[in-house]
PDB file of N, CA and C in Angstrom:
ATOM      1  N   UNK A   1      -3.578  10.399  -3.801  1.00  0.00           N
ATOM      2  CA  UNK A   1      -4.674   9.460  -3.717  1.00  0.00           C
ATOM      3  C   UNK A   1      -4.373   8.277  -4.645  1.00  0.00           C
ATOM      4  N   UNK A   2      -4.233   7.426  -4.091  1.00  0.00           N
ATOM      5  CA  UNK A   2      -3.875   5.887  -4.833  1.00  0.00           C
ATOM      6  C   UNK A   2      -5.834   5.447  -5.062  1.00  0.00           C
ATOM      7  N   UNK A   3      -5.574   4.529  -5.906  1.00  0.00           N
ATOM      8  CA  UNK A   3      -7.033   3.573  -6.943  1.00  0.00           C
ATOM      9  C   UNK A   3      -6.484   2.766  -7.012  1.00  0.00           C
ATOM     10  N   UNK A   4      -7.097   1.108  -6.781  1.00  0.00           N
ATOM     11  CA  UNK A   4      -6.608   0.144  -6.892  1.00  0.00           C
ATOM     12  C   UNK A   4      -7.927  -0.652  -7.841  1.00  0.00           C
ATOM     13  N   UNK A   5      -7.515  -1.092  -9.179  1.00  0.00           N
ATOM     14  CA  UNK A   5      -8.860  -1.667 -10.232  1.00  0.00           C
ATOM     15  C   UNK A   5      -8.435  -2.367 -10.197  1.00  0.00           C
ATOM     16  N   UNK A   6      -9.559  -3.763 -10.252  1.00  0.00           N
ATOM     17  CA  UNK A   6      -9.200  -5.160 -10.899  1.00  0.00           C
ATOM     18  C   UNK A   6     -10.876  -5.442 -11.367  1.00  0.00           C
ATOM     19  N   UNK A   7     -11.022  -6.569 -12.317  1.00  0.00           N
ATOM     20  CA  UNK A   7     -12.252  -6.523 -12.768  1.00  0.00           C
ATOM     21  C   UNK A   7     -13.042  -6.956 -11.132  1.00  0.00           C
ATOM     22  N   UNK A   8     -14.500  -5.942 -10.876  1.00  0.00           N
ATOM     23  CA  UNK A   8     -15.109  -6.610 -10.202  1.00  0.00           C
ATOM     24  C   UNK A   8     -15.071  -5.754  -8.720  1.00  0.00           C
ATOM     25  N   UNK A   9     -13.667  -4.955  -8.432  1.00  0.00           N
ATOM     26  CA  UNK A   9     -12.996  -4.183  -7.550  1.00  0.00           C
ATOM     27  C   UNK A   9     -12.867  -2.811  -8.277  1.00  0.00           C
ATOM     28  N   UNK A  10     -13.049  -2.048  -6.913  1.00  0.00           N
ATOM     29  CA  UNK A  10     -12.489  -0.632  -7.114  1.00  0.00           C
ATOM     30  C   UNK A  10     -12.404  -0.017  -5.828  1.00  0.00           C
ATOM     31  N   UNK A  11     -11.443   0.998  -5.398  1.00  0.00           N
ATOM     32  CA  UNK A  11     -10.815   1.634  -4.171  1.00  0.00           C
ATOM     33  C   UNK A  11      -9.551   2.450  -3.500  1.00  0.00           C
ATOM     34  N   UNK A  12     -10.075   3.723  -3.653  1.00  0.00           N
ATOM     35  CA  UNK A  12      -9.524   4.900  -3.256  1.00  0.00           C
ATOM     36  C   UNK A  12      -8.676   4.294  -1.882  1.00  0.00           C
ATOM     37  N   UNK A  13      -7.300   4.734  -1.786  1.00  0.00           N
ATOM     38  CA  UNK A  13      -6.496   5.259  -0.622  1.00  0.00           C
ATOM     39  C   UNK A  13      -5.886   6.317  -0.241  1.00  0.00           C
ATOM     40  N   UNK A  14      -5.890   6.295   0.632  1.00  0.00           N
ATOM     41  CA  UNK A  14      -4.702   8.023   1.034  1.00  0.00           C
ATOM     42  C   UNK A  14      -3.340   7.507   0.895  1.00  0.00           C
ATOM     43  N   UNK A  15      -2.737   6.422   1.362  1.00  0.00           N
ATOM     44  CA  UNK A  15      -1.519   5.613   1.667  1.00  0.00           C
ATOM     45  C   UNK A  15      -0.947   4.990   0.448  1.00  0.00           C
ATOM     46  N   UNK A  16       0.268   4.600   0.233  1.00  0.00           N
ATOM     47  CA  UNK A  16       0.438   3.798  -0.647  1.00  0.00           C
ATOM     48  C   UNK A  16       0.945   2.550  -0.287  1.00  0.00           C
ATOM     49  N   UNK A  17       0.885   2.024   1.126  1.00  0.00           N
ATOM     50  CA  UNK A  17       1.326   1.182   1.820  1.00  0.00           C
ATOM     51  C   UNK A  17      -0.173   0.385   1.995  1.00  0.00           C
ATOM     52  N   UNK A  18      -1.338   1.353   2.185  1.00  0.00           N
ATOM     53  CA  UNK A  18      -2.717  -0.014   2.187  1.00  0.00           C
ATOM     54  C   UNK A  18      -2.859   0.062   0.931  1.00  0.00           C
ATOM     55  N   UNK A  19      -2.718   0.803  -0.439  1.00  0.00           N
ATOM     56  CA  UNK A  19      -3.095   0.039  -1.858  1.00  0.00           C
ATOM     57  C   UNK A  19      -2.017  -0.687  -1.620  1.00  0.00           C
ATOM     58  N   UNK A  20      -1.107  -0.698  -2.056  1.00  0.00           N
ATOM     59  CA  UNK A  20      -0.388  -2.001  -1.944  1.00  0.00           C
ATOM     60  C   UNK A  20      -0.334  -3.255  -1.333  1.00  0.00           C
ATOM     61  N   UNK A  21      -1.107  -2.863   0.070  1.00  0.00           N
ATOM     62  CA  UNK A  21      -1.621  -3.958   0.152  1.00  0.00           C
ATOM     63  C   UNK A  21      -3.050  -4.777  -0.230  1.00  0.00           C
ATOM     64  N   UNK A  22      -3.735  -4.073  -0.608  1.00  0.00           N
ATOM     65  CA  UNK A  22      -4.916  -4.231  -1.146  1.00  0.00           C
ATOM     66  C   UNK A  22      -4.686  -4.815  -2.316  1.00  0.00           C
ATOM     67  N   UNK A  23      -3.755  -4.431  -3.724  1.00  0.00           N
ATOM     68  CA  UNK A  23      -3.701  -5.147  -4.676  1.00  0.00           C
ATOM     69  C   UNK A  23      -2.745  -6.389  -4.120  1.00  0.00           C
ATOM     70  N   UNK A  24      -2.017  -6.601  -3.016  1.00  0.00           N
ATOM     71  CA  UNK A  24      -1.040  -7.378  -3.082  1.00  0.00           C
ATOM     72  C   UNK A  24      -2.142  -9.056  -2.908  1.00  0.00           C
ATOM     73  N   UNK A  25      -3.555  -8.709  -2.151  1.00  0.00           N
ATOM     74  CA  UNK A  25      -4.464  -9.489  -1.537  1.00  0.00           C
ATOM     75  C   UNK A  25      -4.729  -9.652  -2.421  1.00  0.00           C
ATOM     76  N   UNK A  26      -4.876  -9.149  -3.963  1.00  0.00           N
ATOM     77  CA  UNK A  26      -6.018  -9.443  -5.237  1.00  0.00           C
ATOM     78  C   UNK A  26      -5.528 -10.344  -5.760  1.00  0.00           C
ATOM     79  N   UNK A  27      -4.158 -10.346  -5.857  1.00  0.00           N
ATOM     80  CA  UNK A  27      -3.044 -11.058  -6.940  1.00  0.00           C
ATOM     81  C   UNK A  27      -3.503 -13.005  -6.960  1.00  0.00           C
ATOM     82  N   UNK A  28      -3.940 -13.119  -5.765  1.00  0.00           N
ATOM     83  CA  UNK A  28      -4.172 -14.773  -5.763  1.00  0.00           C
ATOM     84  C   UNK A  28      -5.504 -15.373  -6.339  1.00  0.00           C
ATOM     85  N   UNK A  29      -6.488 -13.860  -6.397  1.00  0.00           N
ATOM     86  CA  UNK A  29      -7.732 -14.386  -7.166  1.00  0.00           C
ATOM     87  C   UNK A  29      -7.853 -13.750  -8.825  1.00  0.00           C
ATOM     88  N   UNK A  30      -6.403 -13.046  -9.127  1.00  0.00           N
ATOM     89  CA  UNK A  30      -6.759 -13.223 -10.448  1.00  0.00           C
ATOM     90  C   UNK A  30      -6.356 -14.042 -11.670  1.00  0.00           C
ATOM     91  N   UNK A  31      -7.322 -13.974 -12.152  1.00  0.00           N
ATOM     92  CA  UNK A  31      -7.235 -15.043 -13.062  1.00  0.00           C
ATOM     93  C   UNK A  31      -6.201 -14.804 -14.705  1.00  0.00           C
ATOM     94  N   UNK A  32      -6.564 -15.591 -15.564  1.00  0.00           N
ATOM     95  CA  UNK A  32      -5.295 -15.083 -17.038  1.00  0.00           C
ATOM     96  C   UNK A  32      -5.218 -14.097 -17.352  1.00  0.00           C
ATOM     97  N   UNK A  33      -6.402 -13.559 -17.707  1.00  0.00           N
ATOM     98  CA  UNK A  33      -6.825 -12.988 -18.596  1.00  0.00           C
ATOM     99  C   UNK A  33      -7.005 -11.567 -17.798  1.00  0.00           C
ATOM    100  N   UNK A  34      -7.060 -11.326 -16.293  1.00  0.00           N
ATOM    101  CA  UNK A  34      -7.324 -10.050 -15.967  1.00  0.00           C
ATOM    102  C   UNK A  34      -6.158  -9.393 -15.283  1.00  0.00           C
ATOM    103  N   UNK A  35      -5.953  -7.885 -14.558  1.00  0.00           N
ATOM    104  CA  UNK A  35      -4.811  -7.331 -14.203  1.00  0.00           C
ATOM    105  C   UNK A  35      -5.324  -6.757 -12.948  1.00  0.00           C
ATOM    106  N   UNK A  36      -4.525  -6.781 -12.173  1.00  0.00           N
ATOM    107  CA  UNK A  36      -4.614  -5.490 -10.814  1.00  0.00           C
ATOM    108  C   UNK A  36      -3.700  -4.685 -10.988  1.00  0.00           C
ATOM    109  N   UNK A  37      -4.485  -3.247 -10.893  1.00  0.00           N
ATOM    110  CA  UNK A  37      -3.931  -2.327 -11.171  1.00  0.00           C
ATOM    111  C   UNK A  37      -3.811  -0.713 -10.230  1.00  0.00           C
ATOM    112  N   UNK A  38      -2.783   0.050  -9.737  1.00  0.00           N
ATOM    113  CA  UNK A  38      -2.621   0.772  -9.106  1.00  0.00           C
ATOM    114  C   UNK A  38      -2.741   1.984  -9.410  1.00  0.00           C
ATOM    115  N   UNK A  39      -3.338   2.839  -9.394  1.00  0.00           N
ATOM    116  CA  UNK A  39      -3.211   4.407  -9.889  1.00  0.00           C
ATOM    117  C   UNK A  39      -2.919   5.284  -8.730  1.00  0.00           C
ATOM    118  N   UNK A  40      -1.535   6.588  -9.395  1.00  0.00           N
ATOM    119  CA  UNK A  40      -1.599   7.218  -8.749  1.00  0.00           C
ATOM    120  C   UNK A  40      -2.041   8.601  -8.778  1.00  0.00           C
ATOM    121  N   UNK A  41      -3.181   9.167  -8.591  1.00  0.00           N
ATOM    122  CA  UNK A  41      -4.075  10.526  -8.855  1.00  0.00           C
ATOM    123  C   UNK A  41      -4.607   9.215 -10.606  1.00  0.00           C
ATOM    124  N   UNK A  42      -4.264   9.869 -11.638  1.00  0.00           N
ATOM    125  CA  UNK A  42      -4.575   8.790 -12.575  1.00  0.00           C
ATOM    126  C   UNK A  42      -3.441   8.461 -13.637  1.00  0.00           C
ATOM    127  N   UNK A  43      -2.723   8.417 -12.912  1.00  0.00           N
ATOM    128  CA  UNK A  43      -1.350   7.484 -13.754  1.00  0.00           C
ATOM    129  C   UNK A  43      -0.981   6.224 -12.956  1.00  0.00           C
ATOM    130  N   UNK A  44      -1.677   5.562 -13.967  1.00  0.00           N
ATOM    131  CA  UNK A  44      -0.389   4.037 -13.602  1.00  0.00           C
ATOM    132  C   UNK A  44       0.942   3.679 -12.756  1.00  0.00           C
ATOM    133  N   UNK A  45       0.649   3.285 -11.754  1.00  0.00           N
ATOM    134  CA  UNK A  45       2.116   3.479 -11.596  1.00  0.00           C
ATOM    135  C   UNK A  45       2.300   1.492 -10.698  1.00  0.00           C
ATOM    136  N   UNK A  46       1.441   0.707 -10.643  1.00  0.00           N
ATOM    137  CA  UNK A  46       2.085  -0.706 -10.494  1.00  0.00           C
ATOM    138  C   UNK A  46       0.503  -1.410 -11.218  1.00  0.00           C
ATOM    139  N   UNK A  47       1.298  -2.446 -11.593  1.00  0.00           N
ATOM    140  CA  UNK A  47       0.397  -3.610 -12.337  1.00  0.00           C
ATOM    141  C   UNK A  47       1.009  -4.742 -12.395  1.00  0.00           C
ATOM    142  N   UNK A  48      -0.118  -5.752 -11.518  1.00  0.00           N
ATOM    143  CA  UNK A  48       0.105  -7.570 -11.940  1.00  0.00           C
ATOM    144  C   UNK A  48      -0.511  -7.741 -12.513  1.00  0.00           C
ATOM    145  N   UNK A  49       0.005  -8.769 -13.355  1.00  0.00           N
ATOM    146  CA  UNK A  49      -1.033  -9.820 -14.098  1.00  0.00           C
ATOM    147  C   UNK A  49      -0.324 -11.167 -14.207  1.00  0.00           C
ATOM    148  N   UNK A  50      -0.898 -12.456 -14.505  1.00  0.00           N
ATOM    149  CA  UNK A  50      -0.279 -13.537 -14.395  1.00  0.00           C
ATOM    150  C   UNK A  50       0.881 -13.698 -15.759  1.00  0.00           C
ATOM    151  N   UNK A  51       0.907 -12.645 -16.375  1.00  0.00           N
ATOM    152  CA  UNK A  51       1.514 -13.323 -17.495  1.00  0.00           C
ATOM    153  C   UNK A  51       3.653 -13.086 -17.175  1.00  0.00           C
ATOM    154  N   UNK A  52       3.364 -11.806 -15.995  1.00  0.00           N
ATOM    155  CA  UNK A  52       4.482 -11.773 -15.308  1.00  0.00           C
ATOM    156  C   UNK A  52       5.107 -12.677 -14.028  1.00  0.00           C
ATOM    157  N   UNK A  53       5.724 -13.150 -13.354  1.00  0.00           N
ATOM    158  CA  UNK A  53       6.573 -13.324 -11.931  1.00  0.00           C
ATOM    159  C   UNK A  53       6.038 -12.270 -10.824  1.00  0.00           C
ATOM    160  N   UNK A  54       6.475 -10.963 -11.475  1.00  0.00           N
ATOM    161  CA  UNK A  54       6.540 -10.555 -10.613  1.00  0.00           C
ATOM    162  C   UNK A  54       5.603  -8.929 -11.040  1.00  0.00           C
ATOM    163  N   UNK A  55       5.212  -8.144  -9.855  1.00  0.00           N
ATOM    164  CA  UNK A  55       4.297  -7.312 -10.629  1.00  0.00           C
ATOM    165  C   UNK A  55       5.191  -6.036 -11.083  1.00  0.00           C
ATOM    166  N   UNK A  56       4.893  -5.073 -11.505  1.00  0.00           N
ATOM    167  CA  UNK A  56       5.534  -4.454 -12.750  1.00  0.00           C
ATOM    168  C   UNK A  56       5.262  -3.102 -12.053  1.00  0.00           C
ATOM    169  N   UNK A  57       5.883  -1.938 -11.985  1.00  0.00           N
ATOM    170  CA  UNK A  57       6.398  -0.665 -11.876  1.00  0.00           C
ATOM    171  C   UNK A  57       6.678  -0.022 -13.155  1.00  0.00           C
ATOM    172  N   UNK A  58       5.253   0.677 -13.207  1.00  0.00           N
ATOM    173  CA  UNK A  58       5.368   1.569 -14.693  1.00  0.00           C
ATOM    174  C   UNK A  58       5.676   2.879 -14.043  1.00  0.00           C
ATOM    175  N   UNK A  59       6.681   3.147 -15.075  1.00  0.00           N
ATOM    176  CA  UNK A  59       6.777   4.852 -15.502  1.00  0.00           C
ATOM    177  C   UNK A  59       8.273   4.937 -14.812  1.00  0.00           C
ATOM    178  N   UNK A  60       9.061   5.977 -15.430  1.00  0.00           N
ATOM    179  CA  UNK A  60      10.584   6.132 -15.084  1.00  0.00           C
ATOM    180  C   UNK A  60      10.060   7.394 -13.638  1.00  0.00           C
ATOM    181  N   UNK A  61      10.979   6.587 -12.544  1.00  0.00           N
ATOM    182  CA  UNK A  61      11.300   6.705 -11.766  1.00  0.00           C
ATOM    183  C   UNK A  61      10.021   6.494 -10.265  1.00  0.00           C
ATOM    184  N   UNK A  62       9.171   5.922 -10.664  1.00  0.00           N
ATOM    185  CA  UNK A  62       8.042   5.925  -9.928  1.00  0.00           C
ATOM    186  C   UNK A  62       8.297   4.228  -8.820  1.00  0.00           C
ATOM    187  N   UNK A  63       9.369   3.128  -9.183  1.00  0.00           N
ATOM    188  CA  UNK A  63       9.508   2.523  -8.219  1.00  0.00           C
ATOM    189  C   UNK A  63      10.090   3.643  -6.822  1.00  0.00           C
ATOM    190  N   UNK A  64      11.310   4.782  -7.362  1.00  0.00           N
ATOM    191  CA  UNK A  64      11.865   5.412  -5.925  1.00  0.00           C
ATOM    192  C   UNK A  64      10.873   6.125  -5.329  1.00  0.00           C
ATOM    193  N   UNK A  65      10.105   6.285  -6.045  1.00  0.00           N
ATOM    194  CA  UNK A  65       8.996   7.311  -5.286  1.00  0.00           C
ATOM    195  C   UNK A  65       8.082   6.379  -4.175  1.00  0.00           C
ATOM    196  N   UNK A  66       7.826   5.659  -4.982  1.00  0.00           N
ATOM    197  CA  UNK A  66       7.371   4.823  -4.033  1.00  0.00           C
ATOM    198  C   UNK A  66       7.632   3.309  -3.181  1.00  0.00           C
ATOM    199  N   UNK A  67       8.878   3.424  -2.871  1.00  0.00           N
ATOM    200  CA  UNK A  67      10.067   3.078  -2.362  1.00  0.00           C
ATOM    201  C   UNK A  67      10.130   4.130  -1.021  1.00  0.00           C
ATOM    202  N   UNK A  68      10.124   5.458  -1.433  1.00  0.00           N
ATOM    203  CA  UNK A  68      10.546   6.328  -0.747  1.00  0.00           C
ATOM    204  C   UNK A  68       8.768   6.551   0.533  1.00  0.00           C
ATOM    205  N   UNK A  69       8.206   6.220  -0.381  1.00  0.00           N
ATOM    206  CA  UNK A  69       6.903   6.640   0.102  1.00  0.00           C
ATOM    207  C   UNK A  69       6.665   5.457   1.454  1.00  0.00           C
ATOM    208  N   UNK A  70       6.497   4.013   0.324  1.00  0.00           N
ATOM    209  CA  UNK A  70       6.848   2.942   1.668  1.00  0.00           C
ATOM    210  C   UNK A  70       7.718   3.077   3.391  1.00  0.00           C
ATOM    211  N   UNK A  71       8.941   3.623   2.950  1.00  0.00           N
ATOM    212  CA  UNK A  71       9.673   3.823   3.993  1.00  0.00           C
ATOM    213  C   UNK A  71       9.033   5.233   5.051  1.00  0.00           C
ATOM    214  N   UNK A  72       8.739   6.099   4.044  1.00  0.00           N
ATOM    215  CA  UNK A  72       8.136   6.884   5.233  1.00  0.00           C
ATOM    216  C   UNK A  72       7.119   6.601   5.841  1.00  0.00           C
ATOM    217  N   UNK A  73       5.413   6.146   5.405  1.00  0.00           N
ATOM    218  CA  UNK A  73       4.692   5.660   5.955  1.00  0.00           C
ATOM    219  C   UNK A  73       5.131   4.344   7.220  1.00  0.00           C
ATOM    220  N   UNK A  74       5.750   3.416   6.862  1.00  0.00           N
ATOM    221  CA  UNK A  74       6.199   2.695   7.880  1.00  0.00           C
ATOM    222  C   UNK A  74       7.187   3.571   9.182  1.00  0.00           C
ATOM    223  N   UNK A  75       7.772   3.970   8.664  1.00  0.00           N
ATOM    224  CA  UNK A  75       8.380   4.903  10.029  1.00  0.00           C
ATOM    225  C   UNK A  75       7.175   5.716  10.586  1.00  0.00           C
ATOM    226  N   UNK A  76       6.347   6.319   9.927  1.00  0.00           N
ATOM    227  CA  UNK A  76       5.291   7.095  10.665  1.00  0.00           C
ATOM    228  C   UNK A  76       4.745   5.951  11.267  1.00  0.00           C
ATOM    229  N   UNK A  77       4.376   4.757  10.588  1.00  0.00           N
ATOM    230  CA  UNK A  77       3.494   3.925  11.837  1.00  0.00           C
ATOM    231  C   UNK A  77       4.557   3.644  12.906  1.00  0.00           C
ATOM    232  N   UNK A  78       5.439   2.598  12.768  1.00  0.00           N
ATOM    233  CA  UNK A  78       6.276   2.546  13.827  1.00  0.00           C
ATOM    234  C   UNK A  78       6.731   4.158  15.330  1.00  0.00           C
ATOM    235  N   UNK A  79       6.481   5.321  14.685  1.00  0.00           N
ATOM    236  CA  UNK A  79       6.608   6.462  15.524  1.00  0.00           C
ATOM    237  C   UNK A  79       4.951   6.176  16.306  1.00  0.00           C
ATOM    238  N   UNK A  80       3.870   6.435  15.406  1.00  0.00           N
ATOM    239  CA  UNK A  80       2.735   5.957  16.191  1.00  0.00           C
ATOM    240  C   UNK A  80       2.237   5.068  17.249  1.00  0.00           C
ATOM    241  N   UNK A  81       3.045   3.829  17.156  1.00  0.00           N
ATOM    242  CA  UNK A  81       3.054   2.722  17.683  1.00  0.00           C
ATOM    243  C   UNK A  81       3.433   2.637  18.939  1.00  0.00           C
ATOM    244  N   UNK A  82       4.795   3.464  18.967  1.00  0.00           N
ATOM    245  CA  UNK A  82       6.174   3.995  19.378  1.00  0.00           C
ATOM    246  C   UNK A  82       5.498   4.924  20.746  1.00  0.00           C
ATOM    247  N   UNK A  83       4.400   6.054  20.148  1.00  0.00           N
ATOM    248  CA  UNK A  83       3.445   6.953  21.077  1.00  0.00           C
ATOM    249  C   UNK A  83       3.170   6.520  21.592  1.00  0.00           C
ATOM    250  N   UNK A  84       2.074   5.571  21.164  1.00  0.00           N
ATOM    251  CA  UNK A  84       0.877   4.343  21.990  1.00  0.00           C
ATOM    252  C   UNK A  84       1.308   4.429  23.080  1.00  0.00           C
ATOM    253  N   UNK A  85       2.500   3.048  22.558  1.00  0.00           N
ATOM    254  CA  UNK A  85       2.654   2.133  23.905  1.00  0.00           C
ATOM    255  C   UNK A  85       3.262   3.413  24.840  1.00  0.00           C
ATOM    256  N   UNK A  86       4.128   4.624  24.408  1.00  0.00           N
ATOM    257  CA  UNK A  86       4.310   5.275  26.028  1.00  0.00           C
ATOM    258  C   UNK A  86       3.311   5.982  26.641  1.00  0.00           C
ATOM    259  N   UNK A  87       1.963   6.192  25.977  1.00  0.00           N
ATOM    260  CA  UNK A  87       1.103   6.719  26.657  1.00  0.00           C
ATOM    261  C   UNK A  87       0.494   5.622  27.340  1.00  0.00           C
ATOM    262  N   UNK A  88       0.123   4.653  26.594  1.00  0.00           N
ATOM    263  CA  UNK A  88      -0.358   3.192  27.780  1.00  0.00           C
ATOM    264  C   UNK A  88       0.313   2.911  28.813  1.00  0.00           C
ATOM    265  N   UNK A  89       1.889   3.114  28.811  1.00  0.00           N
ATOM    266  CA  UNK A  89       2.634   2.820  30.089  1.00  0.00           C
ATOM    267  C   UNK A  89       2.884   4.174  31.107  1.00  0.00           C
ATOM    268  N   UNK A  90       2.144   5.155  30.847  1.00  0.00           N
ATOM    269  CA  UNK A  90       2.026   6.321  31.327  1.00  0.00           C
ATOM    270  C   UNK A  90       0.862   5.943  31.878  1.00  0.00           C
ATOM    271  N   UNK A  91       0.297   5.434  31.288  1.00  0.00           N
ATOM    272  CA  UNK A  91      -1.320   5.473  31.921  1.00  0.00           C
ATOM    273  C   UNK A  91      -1.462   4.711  33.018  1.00  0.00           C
ATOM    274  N   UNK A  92      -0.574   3.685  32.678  1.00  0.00           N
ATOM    275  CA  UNK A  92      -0.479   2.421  33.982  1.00  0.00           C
ATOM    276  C   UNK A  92       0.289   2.618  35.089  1.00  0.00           C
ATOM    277  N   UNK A  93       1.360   4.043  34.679  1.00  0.00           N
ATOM    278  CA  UNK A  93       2.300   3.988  36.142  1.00  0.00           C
ATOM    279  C   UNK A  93       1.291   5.375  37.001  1.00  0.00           C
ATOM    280  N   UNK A  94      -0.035   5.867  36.604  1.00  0.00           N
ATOM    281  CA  UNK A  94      -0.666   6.749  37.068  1.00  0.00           C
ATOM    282  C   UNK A  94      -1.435   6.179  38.078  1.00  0.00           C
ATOM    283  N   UNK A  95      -1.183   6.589  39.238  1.00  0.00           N
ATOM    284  CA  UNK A  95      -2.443   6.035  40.610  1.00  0.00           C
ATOM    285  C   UNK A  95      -3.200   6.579  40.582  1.00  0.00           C
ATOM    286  N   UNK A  96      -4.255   5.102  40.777  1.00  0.00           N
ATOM    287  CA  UNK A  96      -5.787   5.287  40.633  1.00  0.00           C
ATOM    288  C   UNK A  96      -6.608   5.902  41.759  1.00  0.00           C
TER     289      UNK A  96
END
């Protein structure tokens, strides 16, 4: 279970592909002084804030994890996707 805090925000995911995108959406409305922040169960594991480039991957070894995590969720959607469309084109070569 991913948590995504920023002042003002708060929100549980199952995925780590929609927190990520969820904090990736925060990053343009925060301001100096505040951080978006990622939890995973309740450890830290990504944080922006403006005082970096780029946002930050805490804890040893938690970019591969979730690196690893990214890549599988996207292959599961792409397999999903992948279903869809052959059941839609199943559906369409079926006489009505």
């Amino acid at each position: 279970m991913f948590k995504v805090v920023t002042p003002g925000f708060s929100q549980e995911f199952e995925r780590w592909t929609e927190a990520l995108n969820a904090g990736k959406s925060l990053m343009p409305n925060c301001k100096w002084t505040e951080t978006v922040k990622i939890y995973l169960c309740s450890e830290l594991v990504w944080l922006y804030s403006r005082e970096y480039k780029y946002p930050q991957y805490i804890g040893a070894g938690n970019y591969n994890l979730l690196a690893k995590l990214f890549i599988q969720e996207t292959l599961e959607d792409a397999e999903q996707t992948k279903n869809g469309e052959q059941a839609d084109s199943n559906e369409s070569l079926s006489p009505d």
